[in-house]
PDB file of N, CA and C in Angstrom:
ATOM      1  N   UNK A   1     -23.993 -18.694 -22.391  1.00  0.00           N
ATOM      2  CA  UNK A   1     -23.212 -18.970 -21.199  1.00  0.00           C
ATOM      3  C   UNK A   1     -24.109 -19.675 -20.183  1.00  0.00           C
ATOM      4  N   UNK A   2     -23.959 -20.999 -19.530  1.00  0.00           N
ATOM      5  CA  UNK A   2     -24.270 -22.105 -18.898  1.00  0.00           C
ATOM      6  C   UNK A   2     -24.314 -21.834 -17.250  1.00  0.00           C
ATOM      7  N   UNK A   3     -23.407 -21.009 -17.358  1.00  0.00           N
ATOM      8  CA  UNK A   3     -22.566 -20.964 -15.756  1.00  0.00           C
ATOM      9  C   UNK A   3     -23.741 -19.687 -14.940  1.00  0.00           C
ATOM     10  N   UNK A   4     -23.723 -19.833 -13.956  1.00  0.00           N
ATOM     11  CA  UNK A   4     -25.282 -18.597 -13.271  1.00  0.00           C
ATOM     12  C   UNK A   4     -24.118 -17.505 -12.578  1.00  0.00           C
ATOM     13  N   UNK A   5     -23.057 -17.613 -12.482  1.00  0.00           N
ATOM     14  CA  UNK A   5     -22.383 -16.284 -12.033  1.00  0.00           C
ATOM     15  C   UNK A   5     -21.344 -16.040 -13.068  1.00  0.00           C
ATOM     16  N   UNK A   6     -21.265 -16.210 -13.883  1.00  0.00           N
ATOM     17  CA  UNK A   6     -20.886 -15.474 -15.221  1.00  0.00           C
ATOM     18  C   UNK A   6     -21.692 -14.426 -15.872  1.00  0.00           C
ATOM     19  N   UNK A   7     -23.155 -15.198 -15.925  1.00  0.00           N
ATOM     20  CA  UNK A   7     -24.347 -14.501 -16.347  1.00  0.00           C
ATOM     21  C   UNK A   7     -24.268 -13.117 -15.123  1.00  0.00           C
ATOM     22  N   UNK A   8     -24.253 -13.874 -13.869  1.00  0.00           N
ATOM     23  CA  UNK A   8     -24.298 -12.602 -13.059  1.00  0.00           C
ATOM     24  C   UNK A   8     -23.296 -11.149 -12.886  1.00  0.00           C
ATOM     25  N   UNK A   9     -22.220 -11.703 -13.322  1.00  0.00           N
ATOM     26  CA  UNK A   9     -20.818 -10.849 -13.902  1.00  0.00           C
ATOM     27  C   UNK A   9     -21.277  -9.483 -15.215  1.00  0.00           C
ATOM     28  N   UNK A  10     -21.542 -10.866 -15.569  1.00  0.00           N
ATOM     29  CA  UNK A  10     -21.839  -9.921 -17.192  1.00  0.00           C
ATOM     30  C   UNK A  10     -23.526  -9.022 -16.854  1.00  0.00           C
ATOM     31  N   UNK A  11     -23.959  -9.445 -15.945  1.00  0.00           N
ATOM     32  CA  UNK A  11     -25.152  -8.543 -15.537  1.00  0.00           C
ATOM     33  C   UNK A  11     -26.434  -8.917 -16.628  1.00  0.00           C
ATOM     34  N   UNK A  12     -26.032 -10.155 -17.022  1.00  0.00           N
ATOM     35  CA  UNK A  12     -27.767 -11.120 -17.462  1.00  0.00           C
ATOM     36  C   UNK A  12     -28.454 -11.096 -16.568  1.00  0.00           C
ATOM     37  N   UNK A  13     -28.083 -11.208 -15.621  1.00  0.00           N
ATOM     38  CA  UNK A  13     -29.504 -11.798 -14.273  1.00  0.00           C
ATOM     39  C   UNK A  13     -29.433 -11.111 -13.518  1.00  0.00           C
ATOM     40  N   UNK A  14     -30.847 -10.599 -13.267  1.00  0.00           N
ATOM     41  CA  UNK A  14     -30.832  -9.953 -11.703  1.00  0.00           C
ATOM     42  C   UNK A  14     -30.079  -9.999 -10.496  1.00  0.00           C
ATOM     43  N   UNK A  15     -29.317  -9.125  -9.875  1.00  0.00           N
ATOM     44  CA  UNK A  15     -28.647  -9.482  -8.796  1.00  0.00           C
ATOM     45  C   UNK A  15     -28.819  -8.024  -7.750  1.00  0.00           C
ATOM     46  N   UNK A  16     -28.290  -8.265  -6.649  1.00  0.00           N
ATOM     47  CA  UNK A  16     -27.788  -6.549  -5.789  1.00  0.00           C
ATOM     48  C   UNK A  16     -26.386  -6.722  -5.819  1.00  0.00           C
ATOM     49  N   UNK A  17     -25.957  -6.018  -6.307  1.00  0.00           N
ATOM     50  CA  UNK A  17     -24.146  -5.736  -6.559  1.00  0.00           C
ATOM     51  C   UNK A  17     -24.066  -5.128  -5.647  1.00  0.00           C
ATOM     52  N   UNK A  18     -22.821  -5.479  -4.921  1.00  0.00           N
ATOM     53  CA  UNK A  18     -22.208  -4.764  -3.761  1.00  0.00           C
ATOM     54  C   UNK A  18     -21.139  -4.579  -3.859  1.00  0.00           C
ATOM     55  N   UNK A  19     -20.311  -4.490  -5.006  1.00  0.00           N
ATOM     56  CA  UNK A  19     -18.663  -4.085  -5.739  1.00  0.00           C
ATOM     57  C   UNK A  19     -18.537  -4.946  -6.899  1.00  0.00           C
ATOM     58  N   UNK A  20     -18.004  -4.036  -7.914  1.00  0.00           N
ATOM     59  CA  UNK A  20     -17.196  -4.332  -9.175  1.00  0.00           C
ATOM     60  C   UNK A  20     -16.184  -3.523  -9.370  1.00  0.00           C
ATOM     61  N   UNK A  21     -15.644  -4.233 -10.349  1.00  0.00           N
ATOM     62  CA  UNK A  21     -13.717  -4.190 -10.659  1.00  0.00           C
ATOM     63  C   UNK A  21     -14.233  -4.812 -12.159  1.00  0.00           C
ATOM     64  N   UNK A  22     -12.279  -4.143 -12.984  1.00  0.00           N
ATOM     65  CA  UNK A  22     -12.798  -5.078 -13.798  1.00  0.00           C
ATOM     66  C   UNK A  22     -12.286  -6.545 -13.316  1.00  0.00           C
ATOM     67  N   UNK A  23     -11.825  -7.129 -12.141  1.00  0.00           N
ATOM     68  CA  UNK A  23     -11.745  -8.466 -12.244  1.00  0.00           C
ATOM     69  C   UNK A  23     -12.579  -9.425 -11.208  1.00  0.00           C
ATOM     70  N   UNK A  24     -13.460  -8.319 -10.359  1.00  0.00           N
ATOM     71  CA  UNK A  24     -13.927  -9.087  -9.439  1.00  0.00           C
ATOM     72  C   UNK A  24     -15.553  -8.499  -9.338  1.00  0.00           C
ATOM     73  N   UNK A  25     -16.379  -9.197  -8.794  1.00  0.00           N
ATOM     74  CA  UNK A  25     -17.675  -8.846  -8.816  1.00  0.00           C
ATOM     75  C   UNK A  25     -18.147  -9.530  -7.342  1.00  0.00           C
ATOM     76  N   UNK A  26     -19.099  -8.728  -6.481  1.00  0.00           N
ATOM     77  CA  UNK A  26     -19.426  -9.289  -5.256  1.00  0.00           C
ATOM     78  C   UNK A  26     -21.303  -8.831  -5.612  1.00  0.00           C
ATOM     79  N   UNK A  27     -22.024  -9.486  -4.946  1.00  0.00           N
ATOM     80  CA  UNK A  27     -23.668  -9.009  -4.825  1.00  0.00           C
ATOM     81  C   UNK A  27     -23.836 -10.227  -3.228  1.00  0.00           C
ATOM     82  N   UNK A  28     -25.222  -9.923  -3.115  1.00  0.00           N
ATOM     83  CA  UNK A  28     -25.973 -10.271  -2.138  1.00  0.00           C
ATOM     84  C   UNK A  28     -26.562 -11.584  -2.423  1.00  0.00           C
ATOM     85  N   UNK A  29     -26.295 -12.823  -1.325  1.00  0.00           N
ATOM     86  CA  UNK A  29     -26.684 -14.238  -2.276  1.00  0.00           C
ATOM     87  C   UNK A  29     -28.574 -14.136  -2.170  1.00  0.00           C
ATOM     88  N   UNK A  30     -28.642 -15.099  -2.770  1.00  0.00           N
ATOM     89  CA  UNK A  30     -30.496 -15.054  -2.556  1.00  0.00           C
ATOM     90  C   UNK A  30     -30.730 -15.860  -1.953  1.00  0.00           C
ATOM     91  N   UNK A  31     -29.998 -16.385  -1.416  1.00  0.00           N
ATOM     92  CA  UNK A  31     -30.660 -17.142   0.144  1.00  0.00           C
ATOM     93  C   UNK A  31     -29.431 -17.412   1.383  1.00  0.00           C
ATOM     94  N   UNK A  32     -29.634 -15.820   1.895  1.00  0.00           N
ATOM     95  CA  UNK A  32     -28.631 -16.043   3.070  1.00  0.00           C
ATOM     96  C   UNK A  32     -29.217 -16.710   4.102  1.00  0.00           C
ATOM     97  N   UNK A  33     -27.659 -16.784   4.709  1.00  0.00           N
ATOM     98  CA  UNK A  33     -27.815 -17.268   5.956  1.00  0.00           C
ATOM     99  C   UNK A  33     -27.297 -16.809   6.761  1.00  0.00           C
ATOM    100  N   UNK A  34     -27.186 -15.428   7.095  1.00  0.00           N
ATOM    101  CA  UNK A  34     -26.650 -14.700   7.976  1.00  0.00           C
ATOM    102  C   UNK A  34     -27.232 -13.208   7.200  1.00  0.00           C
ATOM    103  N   UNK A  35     -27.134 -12.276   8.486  1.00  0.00           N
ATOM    104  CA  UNK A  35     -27.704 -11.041   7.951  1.00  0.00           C
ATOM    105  C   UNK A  35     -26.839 -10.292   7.071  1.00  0.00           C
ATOM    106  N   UNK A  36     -25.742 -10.362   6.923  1.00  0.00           N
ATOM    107  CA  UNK A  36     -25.018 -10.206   5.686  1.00  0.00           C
ATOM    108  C   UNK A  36     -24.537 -11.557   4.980  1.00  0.00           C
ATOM    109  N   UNK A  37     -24.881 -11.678   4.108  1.00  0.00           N
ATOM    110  CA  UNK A  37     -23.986 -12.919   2.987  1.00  0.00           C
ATOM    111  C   UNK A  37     -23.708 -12.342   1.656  1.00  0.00           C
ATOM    112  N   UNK A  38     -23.191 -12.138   1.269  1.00  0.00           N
ATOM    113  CA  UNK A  38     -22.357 -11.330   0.468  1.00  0.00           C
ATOM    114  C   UNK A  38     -21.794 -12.658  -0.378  1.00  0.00           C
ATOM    115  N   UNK A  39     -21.010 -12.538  -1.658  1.00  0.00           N
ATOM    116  CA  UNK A  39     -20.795 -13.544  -2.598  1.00  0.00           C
ATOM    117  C   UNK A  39     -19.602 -12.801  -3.104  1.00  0.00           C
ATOM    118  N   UNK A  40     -18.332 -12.916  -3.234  1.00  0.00           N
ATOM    119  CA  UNK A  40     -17.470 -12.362  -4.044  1.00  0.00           C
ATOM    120  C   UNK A  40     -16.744 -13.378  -5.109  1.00  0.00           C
ATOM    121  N   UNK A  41     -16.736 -13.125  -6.543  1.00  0.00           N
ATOM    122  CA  UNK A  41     -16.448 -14.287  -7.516  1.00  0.00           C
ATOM    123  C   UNK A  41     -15.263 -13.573  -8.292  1.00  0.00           C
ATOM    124  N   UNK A  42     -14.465 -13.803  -9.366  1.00  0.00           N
ATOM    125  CA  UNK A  42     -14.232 -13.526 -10.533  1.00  0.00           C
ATOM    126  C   UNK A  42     -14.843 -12.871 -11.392  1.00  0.00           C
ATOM    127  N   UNK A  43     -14.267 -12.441 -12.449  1.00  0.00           N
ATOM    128  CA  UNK A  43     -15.391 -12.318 -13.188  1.00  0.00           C
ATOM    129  C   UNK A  43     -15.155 -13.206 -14.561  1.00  0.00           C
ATOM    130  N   UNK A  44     -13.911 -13.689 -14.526  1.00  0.00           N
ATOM    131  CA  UNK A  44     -13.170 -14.791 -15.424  1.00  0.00           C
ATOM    132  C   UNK A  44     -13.243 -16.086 -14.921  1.00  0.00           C
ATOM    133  N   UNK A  45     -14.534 -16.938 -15.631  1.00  0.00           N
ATOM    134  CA  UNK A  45     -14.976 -18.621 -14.763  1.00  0.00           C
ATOM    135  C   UNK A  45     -13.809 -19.176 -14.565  1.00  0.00           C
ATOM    136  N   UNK A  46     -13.555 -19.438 -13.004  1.00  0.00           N
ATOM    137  CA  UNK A  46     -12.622 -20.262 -12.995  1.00  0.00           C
ATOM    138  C   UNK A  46     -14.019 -21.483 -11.457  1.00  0.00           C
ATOM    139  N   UNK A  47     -13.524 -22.524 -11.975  1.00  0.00           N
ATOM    140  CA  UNK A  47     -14.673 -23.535 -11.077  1.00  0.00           C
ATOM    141  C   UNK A  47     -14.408 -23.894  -9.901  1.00  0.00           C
ATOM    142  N   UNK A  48     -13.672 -23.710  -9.421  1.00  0.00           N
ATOM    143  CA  UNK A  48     -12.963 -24.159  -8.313  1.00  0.00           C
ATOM    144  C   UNK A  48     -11.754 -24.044  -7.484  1.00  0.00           C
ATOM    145  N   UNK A  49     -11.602 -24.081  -6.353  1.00  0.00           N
ATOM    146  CA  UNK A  49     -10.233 -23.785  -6.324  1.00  0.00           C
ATOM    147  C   UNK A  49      -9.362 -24.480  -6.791  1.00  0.00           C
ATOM    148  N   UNK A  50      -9.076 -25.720  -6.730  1.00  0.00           N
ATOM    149  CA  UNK A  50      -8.289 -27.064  -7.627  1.00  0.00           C
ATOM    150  C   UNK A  50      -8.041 -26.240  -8.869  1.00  0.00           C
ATOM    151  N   UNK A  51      -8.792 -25.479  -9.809  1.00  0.00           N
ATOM    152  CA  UNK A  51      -8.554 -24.812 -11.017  1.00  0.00           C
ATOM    153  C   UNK A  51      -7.260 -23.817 -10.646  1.00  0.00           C
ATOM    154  N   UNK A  52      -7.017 -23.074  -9.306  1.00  0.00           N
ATOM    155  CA  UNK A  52      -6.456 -22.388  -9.567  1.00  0.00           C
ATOM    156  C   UNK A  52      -4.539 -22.354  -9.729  1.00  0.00           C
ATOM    157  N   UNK A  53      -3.949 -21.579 -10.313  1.00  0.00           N
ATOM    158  CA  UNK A  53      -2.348 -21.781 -10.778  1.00  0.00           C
ATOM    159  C   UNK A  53      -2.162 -20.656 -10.043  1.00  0.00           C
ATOM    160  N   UNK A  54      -0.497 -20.549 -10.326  1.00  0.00           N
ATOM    161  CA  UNK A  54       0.501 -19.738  -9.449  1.00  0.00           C
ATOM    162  C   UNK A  54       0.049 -17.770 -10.287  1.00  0.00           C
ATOM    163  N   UNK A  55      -0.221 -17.968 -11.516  1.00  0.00           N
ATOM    164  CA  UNK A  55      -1.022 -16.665 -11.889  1.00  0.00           C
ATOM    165  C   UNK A  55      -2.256 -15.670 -11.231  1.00  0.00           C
ATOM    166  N   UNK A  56      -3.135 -16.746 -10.740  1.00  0.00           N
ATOM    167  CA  UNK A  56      -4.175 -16.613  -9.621  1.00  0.00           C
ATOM    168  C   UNK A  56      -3.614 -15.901  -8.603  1.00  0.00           C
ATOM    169  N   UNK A  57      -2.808 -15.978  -8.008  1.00  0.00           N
ATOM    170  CA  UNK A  57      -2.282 -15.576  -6.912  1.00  0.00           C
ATOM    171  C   UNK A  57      -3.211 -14.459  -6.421  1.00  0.00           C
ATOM    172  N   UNK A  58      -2.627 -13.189  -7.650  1.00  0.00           N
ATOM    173  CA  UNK A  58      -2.996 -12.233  -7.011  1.00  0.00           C
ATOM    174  C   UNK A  58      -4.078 -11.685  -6.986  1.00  0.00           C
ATOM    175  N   UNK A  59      -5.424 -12.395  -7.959  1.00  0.00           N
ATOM    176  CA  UNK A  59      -6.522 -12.302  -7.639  1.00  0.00           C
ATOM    177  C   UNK A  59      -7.429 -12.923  -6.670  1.00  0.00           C
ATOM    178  N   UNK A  60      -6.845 -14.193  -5.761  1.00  0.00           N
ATOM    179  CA  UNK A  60      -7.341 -14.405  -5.078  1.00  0.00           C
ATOM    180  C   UNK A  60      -7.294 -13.511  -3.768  1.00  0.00           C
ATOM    181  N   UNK A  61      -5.593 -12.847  -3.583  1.00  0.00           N
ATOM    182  CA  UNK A  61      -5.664 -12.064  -2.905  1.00  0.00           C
ATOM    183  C   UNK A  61      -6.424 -11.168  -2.770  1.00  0.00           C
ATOM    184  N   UNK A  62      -6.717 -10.325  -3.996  1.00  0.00           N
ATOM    185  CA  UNK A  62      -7.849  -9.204  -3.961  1.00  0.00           C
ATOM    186  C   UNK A  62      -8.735  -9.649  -4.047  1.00  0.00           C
ATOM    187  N   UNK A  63      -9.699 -10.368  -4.158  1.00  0.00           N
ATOM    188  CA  UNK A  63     -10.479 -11.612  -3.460  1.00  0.00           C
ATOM    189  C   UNK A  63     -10.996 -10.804  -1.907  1.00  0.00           C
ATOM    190  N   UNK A  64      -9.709 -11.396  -1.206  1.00  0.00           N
ATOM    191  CA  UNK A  64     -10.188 -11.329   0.129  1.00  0.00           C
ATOM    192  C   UNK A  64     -10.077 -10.143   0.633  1.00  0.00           C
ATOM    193  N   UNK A  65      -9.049  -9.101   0.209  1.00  0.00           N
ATOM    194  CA  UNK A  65      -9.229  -7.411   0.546  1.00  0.00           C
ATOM    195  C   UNK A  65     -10.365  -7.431  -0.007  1.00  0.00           C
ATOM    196  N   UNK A  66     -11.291  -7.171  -0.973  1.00  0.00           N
ATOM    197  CA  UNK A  66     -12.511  -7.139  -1.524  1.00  0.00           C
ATOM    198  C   UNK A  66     -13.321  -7.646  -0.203  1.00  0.00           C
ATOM    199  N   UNK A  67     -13.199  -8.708   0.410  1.00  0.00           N
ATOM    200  CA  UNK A  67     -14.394  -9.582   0.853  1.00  0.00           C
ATOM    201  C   UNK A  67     -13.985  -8.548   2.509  1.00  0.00           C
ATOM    202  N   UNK A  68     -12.724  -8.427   2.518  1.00  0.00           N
ATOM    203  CA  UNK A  68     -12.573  -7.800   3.958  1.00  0.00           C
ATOM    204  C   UNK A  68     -13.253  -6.201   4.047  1.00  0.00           C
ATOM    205  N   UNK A  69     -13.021  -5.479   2.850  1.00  0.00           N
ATOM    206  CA  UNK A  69     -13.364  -4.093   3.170  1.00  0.00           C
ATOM    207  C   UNK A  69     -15.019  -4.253   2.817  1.00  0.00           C
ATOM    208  N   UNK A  70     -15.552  -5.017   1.973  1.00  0.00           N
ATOM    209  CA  UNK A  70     -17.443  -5.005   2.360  1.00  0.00           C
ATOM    210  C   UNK A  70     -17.945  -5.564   3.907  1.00  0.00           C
ATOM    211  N   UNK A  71     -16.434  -6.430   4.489  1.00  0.00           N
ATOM    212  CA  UNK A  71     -17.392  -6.795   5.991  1.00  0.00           C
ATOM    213  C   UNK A  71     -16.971  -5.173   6.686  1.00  0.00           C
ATOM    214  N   UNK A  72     -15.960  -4.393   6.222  1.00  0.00           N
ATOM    215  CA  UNK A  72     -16.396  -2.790   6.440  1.00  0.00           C
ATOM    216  C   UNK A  72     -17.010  -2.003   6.594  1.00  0.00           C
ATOM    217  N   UNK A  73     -17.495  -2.092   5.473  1.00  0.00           N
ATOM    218  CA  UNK A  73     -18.181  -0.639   4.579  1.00  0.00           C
ATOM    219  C   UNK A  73     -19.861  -1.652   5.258  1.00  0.00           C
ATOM    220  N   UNK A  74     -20.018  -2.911   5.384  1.00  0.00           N
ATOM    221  CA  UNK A  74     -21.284  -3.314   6.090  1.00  0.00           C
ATOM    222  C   UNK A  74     -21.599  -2.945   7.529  1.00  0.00           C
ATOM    223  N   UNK A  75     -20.904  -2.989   8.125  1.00  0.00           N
ATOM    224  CA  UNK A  75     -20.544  -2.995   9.410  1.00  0.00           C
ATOM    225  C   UNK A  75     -20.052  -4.206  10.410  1.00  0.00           C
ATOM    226  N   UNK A  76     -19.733  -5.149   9.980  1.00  0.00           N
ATOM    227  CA  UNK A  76     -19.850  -6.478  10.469  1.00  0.00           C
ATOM    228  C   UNK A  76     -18.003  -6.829  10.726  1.00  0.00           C
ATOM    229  N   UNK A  77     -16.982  -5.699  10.046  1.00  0.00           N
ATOM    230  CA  UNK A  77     -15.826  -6.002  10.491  1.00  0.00           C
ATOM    231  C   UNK A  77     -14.913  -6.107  11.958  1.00  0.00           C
ATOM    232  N   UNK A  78     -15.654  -5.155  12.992  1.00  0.00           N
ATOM    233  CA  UNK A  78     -15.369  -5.618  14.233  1.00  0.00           C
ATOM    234  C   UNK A  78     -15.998  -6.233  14.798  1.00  0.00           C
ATOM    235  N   UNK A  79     -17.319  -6.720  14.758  1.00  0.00           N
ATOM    236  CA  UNK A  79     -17.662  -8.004  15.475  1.00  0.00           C
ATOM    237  C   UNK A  79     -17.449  -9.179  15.043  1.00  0.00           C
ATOM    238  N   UNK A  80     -16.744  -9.369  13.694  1.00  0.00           N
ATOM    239  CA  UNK A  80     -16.486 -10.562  13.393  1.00  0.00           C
ATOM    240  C   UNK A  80     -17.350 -10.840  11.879  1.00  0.00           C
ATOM    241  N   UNK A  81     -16.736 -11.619  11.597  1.00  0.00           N
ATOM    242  CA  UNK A  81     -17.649 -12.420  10.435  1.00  0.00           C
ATOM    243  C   UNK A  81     -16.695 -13.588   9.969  1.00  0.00           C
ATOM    244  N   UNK A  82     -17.081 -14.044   8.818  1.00  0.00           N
ATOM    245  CA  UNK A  82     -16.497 -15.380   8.383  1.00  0.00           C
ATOM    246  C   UNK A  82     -16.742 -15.186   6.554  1.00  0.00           C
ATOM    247  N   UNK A  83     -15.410 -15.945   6.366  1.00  0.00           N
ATOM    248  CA  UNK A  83     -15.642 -15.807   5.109  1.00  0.00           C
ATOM    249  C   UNK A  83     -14.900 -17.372   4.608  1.00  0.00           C
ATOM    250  N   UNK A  84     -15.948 -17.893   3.609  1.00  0.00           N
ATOM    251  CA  UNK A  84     -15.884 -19.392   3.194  1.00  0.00           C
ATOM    252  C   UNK A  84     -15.763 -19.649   1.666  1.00  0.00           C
ATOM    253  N   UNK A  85     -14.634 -20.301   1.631  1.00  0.00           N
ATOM    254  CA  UNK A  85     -15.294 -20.674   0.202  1.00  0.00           C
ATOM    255  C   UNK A  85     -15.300 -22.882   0.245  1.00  0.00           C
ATOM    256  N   UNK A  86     -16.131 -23.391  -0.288  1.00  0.00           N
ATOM    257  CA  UNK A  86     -16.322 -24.484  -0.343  1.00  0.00           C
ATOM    258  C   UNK A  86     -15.481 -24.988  -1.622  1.00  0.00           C
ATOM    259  N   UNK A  87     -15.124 -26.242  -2.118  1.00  0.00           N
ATOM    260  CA  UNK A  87     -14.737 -26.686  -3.398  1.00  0.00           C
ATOM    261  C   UNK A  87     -15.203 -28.015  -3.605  1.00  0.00           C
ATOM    262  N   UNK A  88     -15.782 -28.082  -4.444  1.00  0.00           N
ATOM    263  CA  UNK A  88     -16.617 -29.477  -4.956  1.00  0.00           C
ATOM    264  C   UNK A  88     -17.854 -30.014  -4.137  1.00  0.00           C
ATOM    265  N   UNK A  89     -18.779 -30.765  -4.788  1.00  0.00           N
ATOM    266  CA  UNK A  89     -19.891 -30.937  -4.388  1.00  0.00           C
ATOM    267  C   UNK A  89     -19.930 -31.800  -2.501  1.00  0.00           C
ATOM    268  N   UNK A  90     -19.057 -32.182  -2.395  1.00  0.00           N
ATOM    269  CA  UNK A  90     -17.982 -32.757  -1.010  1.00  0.00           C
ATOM    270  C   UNK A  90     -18.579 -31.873  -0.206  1.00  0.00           C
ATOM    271  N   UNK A  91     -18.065 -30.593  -0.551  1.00  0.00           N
ATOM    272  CA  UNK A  91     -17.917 -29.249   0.824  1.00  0.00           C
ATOM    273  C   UNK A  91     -19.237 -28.658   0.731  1.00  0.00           C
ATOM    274  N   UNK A  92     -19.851 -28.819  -0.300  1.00  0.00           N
ATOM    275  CA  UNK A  92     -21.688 -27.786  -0.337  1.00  0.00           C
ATOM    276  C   UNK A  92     -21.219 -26.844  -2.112  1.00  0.00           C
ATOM    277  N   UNK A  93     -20.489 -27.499  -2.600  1.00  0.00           N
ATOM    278  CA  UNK A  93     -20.412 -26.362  -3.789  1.00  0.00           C
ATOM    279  C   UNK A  93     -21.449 -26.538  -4.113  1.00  0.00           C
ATOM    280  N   UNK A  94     -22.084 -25.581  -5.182  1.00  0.00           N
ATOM    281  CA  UNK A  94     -23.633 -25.979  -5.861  1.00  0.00           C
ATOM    282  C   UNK A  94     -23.667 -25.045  -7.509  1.00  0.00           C
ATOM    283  N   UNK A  95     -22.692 -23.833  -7.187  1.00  0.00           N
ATOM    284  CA  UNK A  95     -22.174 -23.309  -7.931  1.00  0.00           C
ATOM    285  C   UNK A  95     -20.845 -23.146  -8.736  1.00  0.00           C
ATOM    286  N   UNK A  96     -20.647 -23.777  -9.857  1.00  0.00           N
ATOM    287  CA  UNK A  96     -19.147 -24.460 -10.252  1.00  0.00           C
ATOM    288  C   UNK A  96     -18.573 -22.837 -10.804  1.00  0.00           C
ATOM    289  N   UNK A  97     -18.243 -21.659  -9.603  1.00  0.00           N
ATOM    290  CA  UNK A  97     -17.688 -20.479 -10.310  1.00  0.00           C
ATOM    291  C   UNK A  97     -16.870 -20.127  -9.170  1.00  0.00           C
ATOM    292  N   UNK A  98     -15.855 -20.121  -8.883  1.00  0.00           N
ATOM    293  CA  UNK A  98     -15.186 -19.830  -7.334  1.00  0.00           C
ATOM    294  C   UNK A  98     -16.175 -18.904  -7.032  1.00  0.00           C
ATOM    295  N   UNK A  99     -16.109 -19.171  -5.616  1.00  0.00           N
ATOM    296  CA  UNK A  99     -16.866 -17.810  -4.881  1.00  0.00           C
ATOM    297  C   UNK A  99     -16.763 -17.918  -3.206  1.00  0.00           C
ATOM    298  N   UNK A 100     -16.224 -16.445  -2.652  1.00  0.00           N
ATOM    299  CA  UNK A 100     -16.108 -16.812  -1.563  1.00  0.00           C
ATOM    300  C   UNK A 100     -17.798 -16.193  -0.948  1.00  0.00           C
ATOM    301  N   UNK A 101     -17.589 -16.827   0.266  1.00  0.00           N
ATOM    302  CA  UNK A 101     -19.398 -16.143   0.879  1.00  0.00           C
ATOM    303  C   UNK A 101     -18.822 -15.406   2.143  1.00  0.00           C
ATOM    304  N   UNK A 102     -19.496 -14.574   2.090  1.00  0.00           N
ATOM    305  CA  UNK A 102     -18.976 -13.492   3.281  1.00  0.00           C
ATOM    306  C   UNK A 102     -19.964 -13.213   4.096  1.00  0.00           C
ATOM    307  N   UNK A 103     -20.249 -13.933   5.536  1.00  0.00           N
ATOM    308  CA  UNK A 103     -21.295 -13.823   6.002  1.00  0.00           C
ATOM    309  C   UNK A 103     -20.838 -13.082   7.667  1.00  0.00           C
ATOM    310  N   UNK A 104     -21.864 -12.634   7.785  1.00  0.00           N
ATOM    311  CA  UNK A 104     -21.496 -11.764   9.500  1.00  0.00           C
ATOM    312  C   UNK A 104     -23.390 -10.904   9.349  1.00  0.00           C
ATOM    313  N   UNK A 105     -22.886 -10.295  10.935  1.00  0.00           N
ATOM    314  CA  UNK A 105     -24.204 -10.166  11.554  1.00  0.00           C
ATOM    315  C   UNK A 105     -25.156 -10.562  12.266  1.00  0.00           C
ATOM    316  N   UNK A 106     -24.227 -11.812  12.660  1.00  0.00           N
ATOM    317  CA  UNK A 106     -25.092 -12.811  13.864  1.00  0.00           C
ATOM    318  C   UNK A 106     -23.385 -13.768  14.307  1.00  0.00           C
ATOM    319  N   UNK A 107     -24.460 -13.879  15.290  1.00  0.00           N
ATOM    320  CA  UNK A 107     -22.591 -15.016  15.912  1.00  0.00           C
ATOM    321  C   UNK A 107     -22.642 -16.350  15.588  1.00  0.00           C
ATOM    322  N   UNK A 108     -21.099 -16.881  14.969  1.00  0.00           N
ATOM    323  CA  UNK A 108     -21.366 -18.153  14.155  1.00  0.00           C
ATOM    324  C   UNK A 108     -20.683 -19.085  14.899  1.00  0.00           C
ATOM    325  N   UNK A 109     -21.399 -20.332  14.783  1.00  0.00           N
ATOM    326  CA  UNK A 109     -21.257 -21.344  15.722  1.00  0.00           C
ATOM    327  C   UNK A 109     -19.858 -21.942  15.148  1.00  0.00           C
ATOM    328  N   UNK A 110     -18.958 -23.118  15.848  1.00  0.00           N
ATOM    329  CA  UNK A 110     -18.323 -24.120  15.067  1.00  0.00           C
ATOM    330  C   UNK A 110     -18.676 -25.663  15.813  1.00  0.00           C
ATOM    331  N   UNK A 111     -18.186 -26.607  14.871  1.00  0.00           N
ATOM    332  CA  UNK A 111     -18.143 -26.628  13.119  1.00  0.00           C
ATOM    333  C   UNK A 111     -19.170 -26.376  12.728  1.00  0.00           C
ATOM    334  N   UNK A 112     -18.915 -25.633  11.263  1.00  0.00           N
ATOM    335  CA  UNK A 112     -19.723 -24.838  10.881  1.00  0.00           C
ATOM    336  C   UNK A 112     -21.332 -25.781   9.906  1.00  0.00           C
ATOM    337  N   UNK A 113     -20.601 -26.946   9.447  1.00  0.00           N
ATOM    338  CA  UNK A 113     -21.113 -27.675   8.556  1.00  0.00           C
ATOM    339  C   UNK A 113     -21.447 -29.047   9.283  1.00  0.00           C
TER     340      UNK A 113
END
């Protein structure tokens, strides 16, 4: 397997996990940019959002309950945080595995990019 968060799913590569499911997997990125950055993916490669169909639905939803209750359980849900996902090399993708980034713990400027 080619893909670096598949490997990270399936738990080939070192990571800090911060929730699993069987359909979703979140850890800690290795080079944040905010005092929490958090990563929540699939655990079934899908590359992009453009990949996704009307089946998706409801995992993207739990997606973002996922991404909302770790800015929780972190502490970062009432002061705010932000949660991004990029698509294609255009927006900053770098990793072809959906993934949203969940960052908080400092105050974020706009535009962000």
């Amino acid at each position: 397997m080619a893909c670096l968060f598949c490997r990270i799913a399936q738990n080939e590569l070192p990571h800090t996990r911060a929730f699993e499911d069987e359909d979703i997997v979140a850890f800690a990125d290795i080079n944040p940019q905010a005092p929490v950055h958090l990563l929540v993916i699939p655990r079934r490669h899908i590359a992009t959002l453009n990949d996704l169909d009307a089946a998706d639905d409801s995992l993207l939803g739990r997606m973002h309950r996922v991404a909302a209750e770790l800015a929780r359980v972190r502490g970062i849900a009432d002061d705010g945080y932000r949660v991004v996902v990029n698509c294609n090399a255009g927006a900053g993708q770098t990793v072809f595995h959906l993934h949203m980034h969940v960052l908080g713990g400092r105050s974020m400027t706009w535009p962000p990019g």
